[in-house]
N, C-alpha and C. Protein backbone atom coordinates (compact mmCIF):
# COMPACT_ATOMS: atom_id res chain seq x y z
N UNK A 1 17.06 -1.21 42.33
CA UNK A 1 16.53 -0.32 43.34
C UNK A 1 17.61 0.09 44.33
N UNK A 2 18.31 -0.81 44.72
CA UNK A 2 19.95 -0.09 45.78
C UNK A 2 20.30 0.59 45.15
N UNK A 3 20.24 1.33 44.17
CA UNK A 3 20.95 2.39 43.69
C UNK A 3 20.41 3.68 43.56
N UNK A 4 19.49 3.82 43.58
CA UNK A 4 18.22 4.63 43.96
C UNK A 4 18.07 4.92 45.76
N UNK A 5 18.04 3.67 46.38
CA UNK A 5 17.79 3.79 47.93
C UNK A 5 19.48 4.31 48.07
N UNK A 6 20.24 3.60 47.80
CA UNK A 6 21.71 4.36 48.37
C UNK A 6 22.04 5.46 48.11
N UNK A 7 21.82 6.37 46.93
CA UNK A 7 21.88 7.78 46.02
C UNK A 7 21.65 8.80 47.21
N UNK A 8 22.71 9.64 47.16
CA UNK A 8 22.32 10.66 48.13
C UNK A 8 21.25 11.86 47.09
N UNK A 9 20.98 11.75 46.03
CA UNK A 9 20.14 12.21 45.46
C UNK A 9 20.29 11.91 44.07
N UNK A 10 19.30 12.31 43.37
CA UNK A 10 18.59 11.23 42.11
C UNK A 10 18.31 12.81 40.76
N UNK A 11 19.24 12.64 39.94
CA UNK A 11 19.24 13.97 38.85
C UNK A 11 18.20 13.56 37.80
N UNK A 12 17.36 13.69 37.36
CA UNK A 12 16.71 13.19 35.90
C UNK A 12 16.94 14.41 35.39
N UNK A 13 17.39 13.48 34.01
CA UNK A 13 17.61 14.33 32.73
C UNK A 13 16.55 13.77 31.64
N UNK A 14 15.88 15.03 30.40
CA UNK A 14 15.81 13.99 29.37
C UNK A 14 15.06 15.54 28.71
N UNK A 15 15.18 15.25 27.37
CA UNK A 15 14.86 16.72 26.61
C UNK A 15 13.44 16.19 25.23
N UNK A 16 12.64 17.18 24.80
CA UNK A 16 11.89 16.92 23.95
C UNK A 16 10.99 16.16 24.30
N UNK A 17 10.36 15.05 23.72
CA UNK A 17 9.63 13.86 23.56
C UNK A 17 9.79 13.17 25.06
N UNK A 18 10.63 13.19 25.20
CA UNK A 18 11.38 12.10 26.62
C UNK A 18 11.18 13.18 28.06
N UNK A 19 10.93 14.55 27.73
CA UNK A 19 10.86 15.28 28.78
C UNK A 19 9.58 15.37 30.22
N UNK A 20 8.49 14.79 29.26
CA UNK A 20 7.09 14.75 30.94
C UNK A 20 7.18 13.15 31.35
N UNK A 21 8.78 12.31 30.58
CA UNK A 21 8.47 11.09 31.62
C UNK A 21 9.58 11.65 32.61
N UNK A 22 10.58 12.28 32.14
CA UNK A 22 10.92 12.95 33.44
C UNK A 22 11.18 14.10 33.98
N UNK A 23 10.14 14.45 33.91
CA UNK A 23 8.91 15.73 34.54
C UNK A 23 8.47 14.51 35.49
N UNK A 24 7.54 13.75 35.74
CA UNK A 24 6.76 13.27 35.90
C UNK A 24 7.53 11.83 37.17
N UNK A 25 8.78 11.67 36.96
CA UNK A 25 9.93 10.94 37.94
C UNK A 25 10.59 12.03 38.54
N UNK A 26 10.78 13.15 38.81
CA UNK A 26 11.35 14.03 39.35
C UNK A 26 10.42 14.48 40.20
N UNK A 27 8.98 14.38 39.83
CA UNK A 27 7.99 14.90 41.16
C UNK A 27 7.55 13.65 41.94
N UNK A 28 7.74 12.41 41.45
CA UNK A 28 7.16 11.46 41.88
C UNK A 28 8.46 10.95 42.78
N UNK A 29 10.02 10.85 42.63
CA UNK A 29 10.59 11.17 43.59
C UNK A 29 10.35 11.91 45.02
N UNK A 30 10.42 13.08 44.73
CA UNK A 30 10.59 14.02 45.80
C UNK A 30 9.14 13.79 46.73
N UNK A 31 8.08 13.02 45.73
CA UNK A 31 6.72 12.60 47.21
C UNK A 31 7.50 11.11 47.65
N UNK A 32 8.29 10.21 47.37
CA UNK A 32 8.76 9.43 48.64
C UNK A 32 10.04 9.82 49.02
N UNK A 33 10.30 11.17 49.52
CA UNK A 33 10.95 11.76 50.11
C UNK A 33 12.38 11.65 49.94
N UNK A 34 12.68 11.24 48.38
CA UNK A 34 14.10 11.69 47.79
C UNK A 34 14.15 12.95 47.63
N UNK A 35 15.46 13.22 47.87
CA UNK A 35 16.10 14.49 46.77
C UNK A 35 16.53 14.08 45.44
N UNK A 36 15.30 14.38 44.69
CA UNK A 36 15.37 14.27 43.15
C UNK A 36 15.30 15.72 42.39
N UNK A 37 15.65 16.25 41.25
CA UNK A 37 16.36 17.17 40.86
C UNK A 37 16.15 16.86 39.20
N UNK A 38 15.27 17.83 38.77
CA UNK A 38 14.92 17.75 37.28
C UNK A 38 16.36 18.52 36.49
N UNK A 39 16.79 18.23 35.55
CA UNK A 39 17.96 18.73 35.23
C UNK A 39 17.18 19.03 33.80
N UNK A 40 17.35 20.40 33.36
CA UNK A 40 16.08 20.54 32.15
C UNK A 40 16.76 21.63 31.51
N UNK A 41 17.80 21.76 31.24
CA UNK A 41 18.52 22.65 30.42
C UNK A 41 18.43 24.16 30.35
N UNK A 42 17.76 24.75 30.63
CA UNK A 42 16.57 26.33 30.76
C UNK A 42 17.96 27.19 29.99
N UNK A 43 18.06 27.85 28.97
CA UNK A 43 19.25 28.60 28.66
C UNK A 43 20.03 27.99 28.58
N UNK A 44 20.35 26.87 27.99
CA UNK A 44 21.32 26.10 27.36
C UNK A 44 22.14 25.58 28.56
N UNK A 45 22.12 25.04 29.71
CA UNK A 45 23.04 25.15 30.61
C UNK A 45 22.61 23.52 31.52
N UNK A 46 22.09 22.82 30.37
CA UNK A 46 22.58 21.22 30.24
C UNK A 46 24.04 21.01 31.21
N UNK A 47 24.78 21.73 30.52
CA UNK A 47 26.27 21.05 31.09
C UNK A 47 26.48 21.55 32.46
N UNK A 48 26.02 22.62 32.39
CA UNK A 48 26.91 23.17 34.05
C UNK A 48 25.84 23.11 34.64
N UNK A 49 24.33 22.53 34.46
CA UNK A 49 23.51 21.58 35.80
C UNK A 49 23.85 20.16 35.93
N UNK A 50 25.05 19.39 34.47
CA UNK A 50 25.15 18.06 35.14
C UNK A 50 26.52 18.12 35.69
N UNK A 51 27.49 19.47 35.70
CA UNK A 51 28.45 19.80 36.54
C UNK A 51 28.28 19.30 38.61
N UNK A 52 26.91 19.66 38.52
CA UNK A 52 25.97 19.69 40.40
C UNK A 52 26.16 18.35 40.90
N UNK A 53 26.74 17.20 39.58
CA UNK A 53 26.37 15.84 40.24
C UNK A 53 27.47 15.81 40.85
N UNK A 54 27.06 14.96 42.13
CA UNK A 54 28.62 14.77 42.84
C UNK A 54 28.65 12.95 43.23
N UNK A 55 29.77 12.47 43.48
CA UNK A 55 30.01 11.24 43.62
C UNK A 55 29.03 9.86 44.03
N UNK A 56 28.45 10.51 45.04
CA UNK A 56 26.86 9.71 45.58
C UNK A 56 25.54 10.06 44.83
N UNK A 57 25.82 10.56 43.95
CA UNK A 57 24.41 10.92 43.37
C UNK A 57 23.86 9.93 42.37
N UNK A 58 23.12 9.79 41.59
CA UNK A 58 22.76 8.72 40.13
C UNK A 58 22.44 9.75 39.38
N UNK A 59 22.64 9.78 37.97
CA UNK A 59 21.68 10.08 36.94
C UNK A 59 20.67 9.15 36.43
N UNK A 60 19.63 9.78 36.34
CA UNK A 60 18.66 8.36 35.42
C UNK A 60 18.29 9.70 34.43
N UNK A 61 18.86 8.90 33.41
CA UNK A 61 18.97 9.43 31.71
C UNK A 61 17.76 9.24 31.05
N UNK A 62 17.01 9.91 30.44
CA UNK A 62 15.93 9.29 29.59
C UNK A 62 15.94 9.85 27.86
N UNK A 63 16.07 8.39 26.89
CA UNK A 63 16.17 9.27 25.40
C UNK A 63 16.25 8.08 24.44
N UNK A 64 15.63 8.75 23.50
CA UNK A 64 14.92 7.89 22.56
C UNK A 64 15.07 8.55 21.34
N UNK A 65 15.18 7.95 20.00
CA UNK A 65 15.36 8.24 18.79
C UNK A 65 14.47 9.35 18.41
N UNK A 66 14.66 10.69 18.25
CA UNK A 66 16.19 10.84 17.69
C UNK A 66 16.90 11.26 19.11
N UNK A 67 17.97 10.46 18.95
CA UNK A 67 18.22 10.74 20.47
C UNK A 67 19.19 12.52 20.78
N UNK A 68 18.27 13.41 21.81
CA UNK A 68 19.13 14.43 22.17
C UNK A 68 20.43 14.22 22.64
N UNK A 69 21.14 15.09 21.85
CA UNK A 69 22.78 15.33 22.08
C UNK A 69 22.99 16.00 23.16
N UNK A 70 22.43 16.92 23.86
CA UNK A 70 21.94 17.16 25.36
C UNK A 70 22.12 16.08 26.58
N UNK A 71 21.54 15.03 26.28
CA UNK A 71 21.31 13.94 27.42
C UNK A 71 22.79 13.03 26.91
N UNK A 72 22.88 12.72 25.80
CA UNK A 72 24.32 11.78 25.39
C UNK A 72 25.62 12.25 25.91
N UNK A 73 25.27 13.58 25.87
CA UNK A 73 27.15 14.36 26.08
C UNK A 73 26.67 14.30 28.01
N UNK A 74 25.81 14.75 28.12
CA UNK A 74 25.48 14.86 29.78
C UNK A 74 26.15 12.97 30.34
N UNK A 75 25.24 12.36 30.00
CA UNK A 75 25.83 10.81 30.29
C UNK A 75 27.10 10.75 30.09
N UNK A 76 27.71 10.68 29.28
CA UNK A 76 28.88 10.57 29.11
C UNK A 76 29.95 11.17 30.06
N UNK A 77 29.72 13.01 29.87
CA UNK A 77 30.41 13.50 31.12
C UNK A 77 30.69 12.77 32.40
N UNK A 78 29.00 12.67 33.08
CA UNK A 78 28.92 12.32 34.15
C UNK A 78 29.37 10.27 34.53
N UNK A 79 29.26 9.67 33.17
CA UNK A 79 29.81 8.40 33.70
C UNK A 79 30.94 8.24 33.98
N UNK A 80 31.69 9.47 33.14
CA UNK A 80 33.50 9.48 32.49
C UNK A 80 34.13 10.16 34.50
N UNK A 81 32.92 10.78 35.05
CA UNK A 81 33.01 11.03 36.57
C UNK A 81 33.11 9.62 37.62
N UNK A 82 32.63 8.95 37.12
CA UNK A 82 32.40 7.83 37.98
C UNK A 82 30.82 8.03 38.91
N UNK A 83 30.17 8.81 38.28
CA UNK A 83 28.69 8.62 38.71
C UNK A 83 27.87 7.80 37.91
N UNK A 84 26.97 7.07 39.08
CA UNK A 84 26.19 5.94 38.39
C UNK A 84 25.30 6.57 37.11
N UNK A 85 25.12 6.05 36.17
CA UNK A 85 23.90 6.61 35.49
C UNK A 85 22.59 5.25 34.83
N UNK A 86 21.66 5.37 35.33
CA UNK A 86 20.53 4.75 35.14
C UNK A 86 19.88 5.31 33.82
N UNK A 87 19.31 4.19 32.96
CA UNK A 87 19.29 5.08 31.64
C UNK A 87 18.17 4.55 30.83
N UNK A 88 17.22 4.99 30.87
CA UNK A 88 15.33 4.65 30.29
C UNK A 88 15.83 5.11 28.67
N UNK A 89 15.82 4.01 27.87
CA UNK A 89 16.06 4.14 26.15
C UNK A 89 15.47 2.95 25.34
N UNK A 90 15.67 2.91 23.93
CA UNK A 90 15.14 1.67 23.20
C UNK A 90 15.74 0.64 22.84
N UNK A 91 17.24 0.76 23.11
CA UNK A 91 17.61 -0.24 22.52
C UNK A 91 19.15 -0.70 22.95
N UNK A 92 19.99 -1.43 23.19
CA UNK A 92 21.50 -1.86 23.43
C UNK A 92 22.61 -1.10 22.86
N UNK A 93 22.04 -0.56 21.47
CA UNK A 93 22.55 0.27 20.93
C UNK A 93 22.35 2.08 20.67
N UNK A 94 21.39 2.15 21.73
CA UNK A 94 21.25 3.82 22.11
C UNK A 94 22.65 4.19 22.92
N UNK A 95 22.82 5.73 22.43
CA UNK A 95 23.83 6.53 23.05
C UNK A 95 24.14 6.21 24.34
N UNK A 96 23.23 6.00 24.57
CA UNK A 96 23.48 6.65 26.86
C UNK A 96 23.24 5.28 27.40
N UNK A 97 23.31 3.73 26.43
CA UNK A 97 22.76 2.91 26.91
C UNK A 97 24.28 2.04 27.40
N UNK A 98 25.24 2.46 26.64
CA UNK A 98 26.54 2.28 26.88
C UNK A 98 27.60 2.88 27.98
N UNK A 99 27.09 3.86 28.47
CA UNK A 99 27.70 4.37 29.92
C UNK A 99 26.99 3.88 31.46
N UNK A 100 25.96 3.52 30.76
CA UNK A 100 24.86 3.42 31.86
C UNK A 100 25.09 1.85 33.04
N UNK A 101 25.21 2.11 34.24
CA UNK A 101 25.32 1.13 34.99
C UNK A 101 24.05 -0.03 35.22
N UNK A 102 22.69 0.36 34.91
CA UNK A 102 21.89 -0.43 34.55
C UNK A 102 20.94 0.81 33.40
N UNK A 103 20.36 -0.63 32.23
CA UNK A 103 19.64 0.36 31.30
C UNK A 103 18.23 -0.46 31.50
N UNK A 104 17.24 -0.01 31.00
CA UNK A 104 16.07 0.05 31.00
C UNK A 104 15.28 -0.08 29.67
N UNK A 105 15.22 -0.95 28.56
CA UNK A 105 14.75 -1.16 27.07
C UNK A 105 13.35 -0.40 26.98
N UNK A 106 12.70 0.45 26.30
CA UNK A 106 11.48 0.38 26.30
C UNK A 106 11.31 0.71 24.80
N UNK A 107 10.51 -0.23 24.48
CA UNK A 107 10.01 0.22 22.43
C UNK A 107 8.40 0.85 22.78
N UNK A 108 8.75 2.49 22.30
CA UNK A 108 7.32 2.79 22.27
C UNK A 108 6.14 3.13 20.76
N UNK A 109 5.42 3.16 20.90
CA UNK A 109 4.86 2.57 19.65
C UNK A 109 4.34 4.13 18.81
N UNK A 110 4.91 3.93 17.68
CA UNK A 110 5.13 5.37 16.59
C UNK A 110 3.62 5.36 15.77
N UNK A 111 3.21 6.17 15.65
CA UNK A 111 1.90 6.35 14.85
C UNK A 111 2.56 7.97 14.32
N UNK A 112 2.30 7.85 12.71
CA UNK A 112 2.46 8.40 11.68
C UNK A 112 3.56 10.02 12.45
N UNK A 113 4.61 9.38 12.89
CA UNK A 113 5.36 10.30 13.27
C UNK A 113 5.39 10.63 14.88
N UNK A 114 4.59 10.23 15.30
CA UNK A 114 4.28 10.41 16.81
C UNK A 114 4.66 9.44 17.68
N UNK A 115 5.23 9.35 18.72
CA UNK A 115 5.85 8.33 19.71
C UNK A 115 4.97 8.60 20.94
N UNK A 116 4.50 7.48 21.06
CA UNK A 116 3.45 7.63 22.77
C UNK A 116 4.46 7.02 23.76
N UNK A 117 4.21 7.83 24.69
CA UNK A 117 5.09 7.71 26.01
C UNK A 117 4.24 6.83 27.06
N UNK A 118 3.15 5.91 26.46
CA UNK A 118 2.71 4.93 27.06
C UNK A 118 3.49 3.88 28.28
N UNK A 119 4.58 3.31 27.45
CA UNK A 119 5.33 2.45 27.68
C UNK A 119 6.18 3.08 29.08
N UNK A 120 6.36 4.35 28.30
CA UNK A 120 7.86 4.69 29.50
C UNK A 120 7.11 5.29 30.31
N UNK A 121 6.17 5.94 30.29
CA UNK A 121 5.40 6.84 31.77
C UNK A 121 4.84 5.22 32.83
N UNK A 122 4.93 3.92 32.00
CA UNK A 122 4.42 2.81 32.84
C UNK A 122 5.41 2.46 33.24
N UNK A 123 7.06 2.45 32.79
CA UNK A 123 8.12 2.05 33.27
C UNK A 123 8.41 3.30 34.53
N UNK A 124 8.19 4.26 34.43
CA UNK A 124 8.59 5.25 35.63
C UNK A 124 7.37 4.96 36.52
N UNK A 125 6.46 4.72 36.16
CA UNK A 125 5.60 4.54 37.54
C UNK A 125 5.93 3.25 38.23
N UNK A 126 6.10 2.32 37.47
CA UNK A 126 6.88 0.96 37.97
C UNK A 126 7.70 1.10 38.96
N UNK A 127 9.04 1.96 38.11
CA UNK A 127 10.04 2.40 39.10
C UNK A 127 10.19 2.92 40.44
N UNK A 128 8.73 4.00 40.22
CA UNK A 128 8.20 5.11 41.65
C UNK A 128 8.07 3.87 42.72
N UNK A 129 6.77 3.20 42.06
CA UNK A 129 6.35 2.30 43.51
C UNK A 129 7.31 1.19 43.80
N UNK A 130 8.05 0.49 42.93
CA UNK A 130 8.91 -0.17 43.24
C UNK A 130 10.01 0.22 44.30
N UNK A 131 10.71 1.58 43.91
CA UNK A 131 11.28 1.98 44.78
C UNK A 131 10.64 2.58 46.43
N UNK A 132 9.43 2.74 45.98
CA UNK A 132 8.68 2.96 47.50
C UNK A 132 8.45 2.28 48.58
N UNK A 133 7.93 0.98 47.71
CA UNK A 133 8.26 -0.38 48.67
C UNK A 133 9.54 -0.74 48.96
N UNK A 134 10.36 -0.33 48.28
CA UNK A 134 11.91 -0.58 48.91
C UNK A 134 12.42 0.23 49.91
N UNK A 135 12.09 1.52 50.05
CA UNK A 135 12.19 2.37 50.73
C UNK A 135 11.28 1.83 52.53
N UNK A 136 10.17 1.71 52.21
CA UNK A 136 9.40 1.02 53.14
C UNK A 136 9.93 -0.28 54.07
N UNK A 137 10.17 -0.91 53.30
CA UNK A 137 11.42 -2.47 53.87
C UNK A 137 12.50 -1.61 54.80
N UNK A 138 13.19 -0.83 53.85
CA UNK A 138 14.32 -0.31 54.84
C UNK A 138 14.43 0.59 56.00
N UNK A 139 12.97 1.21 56.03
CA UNK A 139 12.84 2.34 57.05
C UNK A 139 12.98 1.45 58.18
């Protein structure tokens, strides 16, 4: 959570499948009064919105098999910057789980081709109020 409370603002990235958990941390940010910042590619331009991050900022990465090449090259850029990146994935051996200053495991459960975002929409709400009460302590 200090990394979140210290962040002069908070970028979520994440494309496809992985995209309404952060849809869904980018609005839930900005109601405990971060500057959080959906980074969502619109016209291919992934790279020159994770160009915006600047030194105090975090990324929190979100991506899952098959993992977008979108969010991997974005992480990478931005760790190879020296910005923190926080990173919601499945496994030790995901792309973005290796740049990432803390990662976040979540296995979500596949039915005949389909991945429910059960797991991770409960890990971002976790995160929301967790960080709210942290926010609260420090005011």
């Amino acid at each position: 959570m200090d990394l979140l409370v210290a962040s002069e603002r908070i970028h979520v990235a994440a494309q496809r499948r992985s995209f309404p958990v952060a849809s869904y941390l980018a609005y839930a940010l900005g109601h405990l009064g971060r500057p959080a910042h959906l980074l969502d590619g619109v016209g291919g331009m992934f790279g020159e919105q994770g160009r915006n991050l600047q030194e105090r900022d975090v990324l929190l990465a979100i991506s899952f098999p098959p993992y977008a090449q979108e969010v991997v090259a974005l992480v990478e850029d931005v760790a190879s910057r020296g910005i923190v990146v926080i990173a919601l994935t499945d496994s030790p051996v995901s792309p973005i789980h290796a740049a990432a200053k803390v990662a976040f495991e979540v296995l979500e459960l596949e039915v005949a081709g389909f991945r429910s975002l059960s797991a991770s929409m409960c890990l971002a709400l976790g995160l929301v109020v967790s960080l709210g009460e942290r926010l609260e302590q420090v005011r």
